[in-house]
C-alpha atoms as a PDB file:
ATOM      1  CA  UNK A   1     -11.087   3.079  -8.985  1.00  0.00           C
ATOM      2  CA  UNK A   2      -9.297   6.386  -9.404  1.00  0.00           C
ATOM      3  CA  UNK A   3      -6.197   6.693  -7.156  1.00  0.00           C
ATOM      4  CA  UNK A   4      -7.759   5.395  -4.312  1.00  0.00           C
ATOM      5  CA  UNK A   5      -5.778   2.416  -2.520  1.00  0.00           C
ATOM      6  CA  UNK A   6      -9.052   1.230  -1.145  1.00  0.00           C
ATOM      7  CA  UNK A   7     -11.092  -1.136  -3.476  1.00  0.00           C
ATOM      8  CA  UNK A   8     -14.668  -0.081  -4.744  1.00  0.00           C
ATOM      9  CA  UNK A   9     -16.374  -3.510  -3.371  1.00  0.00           C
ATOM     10  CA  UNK A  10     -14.569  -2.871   0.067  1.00  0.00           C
ATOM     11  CA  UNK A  11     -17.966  -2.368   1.851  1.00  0.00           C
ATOM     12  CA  UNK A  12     -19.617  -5.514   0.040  1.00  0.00           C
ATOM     13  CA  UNK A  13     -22.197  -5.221  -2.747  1.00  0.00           C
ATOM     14  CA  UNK A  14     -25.382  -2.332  -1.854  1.00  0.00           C
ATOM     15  CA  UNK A  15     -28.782  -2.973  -3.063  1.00  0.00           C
ATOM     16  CA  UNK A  16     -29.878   0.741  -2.301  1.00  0.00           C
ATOM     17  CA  UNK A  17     -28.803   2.152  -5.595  1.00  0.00           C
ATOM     18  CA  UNK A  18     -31.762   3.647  -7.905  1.00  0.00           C
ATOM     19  CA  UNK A  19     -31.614   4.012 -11.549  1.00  0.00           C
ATOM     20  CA  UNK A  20     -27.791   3.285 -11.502  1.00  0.00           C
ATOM     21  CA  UNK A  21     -27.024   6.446  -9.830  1.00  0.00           C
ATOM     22  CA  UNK A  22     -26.121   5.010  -6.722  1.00  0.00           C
ATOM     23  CA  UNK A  23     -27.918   5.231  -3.225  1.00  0.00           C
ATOM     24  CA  UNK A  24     -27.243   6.789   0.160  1.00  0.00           C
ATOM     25  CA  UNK A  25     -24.260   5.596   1.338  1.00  0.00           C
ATOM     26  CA  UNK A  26     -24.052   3.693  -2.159  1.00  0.00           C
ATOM     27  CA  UNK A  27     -22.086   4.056  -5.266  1.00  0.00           C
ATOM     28  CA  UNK A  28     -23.248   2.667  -8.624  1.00  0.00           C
ATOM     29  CA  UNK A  29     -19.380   1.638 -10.449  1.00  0.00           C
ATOM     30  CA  UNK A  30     -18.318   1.110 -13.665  1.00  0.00           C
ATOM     31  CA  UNK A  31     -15.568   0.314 -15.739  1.00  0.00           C
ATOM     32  CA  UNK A  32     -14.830   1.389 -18.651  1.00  0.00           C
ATOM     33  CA  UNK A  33     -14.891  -1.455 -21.490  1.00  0.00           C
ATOM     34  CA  UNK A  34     -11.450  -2.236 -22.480  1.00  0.00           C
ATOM     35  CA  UNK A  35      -9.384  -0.695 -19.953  1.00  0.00           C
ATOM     36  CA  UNK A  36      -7.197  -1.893 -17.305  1.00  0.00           C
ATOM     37  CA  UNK A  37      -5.903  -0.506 -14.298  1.00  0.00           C
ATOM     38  CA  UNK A  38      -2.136   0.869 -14.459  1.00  0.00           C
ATOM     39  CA  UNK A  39       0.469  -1.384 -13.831  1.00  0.00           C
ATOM     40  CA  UNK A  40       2.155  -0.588 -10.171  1.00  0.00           C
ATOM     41  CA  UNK A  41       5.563   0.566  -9.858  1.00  0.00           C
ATOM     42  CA  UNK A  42       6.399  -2.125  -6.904  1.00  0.00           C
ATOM     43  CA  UNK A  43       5.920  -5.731  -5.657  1.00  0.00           C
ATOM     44  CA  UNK A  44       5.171  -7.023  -2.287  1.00  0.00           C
ATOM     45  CA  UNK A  45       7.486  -8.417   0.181  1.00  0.00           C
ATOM     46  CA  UNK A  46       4.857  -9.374   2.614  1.00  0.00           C
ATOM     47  CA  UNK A  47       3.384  -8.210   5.856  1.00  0.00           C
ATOM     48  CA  UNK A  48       6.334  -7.628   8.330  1.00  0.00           C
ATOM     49  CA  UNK A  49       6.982  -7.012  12.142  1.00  0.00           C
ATOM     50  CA  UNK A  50       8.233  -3.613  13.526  1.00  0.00           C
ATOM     51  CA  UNK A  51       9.377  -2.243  16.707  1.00  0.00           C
ATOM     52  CA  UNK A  52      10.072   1.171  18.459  1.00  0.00           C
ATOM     53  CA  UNK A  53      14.083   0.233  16.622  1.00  0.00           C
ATOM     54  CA  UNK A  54      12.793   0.737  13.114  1.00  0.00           C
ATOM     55  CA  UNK A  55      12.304  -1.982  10.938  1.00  0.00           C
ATOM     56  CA  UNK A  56      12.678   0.726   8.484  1.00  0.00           C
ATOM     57  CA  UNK A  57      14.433   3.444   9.869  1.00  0.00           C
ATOM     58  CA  UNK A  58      13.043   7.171   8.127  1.00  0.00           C
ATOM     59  CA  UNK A  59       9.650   7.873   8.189  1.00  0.00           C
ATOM     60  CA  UNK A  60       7.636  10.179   5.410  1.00  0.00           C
ATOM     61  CA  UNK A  61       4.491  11.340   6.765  1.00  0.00           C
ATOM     62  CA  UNK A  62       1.162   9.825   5.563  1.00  0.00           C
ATOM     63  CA  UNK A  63       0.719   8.777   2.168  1.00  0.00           C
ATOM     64  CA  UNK A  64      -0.960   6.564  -0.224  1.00  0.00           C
ATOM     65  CA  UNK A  65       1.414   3.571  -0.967  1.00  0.00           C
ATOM     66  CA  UNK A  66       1.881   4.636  -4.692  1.00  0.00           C
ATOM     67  CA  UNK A  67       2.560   8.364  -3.642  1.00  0.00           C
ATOM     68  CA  UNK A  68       5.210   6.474  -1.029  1.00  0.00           C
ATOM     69  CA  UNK A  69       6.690   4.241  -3.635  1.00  0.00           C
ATOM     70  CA  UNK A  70       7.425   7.247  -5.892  1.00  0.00           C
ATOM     71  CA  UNK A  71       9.143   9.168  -3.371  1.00  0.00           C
ATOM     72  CA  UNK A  72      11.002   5.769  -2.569  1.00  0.00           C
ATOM     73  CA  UNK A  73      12.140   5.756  -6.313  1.00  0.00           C
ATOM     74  CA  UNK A  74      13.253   9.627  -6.119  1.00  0.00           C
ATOM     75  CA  UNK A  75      15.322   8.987  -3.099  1.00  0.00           C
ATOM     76  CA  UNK A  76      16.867   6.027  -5.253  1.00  0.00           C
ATOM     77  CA  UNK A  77      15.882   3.262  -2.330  1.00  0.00           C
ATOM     78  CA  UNK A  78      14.455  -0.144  -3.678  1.00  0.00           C
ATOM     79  CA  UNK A  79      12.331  -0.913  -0.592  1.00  0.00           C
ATOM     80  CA  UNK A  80       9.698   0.714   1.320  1.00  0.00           C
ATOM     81  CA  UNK A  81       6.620   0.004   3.954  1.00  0.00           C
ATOM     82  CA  UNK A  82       3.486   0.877   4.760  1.00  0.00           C
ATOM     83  CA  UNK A  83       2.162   0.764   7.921  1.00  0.00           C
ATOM     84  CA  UNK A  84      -0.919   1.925  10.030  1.00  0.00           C
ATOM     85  CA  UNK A  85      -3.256   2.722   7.276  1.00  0.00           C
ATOM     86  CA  UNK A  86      -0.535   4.788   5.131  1.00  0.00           C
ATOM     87  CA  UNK A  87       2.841   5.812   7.460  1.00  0.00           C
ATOM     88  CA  UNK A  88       5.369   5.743   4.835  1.00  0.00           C
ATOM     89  CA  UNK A  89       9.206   4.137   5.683  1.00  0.00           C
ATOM     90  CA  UNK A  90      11.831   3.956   3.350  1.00  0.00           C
ATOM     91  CA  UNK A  91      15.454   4.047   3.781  1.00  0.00           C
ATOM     92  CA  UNK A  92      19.208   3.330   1.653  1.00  0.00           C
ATOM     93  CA  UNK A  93      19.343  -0.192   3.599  1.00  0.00           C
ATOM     94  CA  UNK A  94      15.784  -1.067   4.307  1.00  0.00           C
ATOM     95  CA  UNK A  95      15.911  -4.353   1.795  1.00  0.00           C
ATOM     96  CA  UNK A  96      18.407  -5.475   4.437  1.00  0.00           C
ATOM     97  CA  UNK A  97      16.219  -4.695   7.412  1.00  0.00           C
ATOM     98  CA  UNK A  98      12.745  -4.863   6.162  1.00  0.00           C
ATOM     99  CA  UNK A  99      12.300  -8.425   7.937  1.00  0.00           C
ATOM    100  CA  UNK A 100      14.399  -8.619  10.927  1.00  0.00           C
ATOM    101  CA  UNK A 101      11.449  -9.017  13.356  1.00  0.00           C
ATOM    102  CA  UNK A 102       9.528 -11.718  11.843  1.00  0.00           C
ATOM    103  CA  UNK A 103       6.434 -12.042   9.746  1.00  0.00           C
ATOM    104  CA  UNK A 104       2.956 -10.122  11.211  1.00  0.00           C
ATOM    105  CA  UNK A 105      -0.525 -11.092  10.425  1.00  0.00           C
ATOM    106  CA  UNK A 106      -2.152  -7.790  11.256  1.00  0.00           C
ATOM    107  CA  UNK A 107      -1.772  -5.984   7.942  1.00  0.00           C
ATOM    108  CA  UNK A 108      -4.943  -4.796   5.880  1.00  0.00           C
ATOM    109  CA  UNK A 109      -5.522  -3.015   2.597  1.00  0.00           C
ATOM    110  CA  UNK A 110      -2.138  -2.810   1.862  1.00  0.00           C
ATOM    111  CA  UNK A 111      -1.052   0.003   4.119  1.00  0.00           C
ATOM    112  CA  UNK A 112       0.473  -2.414   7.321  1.00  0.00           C
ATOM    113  CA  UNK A 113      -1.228  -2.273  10.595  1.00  0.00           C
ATOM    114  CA  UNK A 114      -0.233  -1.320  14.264  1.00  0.00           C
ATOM    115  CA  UNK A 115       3.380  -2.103  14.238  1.00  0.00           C
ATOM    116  CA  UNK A 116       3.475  -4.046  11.212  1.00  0.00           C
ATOM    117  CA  UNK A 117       4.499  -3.170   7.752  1.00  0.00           C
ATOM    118  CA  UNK A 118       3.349  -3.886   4.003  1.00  0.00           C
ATOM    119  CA  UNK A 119       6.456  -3.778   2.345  1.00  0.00           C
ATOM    120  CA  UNK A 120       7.084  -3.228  -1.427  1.00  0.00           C
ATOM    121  CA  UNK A 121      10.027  -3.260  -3.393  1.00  0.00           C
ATOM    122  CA  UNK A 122      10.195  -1.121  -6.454  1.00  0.00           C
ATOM    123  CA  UNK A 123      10.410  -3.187  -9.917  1.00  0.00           C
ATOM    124  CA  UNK A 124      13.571  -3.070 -11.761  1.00  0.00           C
ATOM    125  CA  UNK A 125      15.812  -2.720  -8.518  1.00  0.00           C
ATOM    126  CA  UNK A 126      17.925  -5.590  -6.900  1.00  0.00           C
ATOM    127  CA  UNK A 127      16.639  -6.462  -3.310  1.00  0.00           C
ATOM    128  CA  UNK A 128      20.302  -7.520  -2.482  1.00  0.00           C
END
């Protein structure tokens, strides 16, 4: 719902709301009949291994994963990561290096985990 990255039902289903105007600590959600949510920009590659030798060697600052996958398509790059609830990596060779430690198993919400990436690449680009 909205921009968020984080799903509405993330919490599980609350049976405090009143009058379908939600509760404390409790939203009442709705969708709108007909609509769908947008399409995303990117794919994913996976949850991925990283290291203090970047996986992915620039770092952004703290975004959402669609805010990092459009800077990722403004800096022309066709992969990009995710990682510790919203660090955003990109770089020119990163589908080259995206996987070089391994697989992880410790990502969540898609936005990585501690030293492991989500990685994306952007539609309509070549991983290579």
């Amino acid at each position: 719902v909205g921009n968020s990255n984080t799903p509405y039902d993330q919490y599980g289903k609350a049976s405090n709301c009143i009058s379908n105007k939600g509760g404390v600590w409790a939203n009442t959600v709705y969708q709108i009949k007909g609509s769908k949510p947008p399409q995303k920009s990117y794919t994913s590659l996976g949850c991925w291994r990283d290291r203090p030798r970047r996986a992915i060697s620039r770092y952004f600052g703290y975004f959402s994963v669609d805010k990092c996958a459009k800077l990722a398509k403004q800096l022309g790059y066709s992969v990009f990561g995710s990682q510790y609830g919203g660090q955003c990596f990109a770089s020119r060779n990163a589908q080259n290096t995206y996987n070089k430690y391994g697989r992880a198993n410790n990502c969540s919400n898609g936005t990585g985990g501690g030293w492991a990436n989500n990685v994306y690449q952007l539609k309509n680009t070549t991983k290579k």
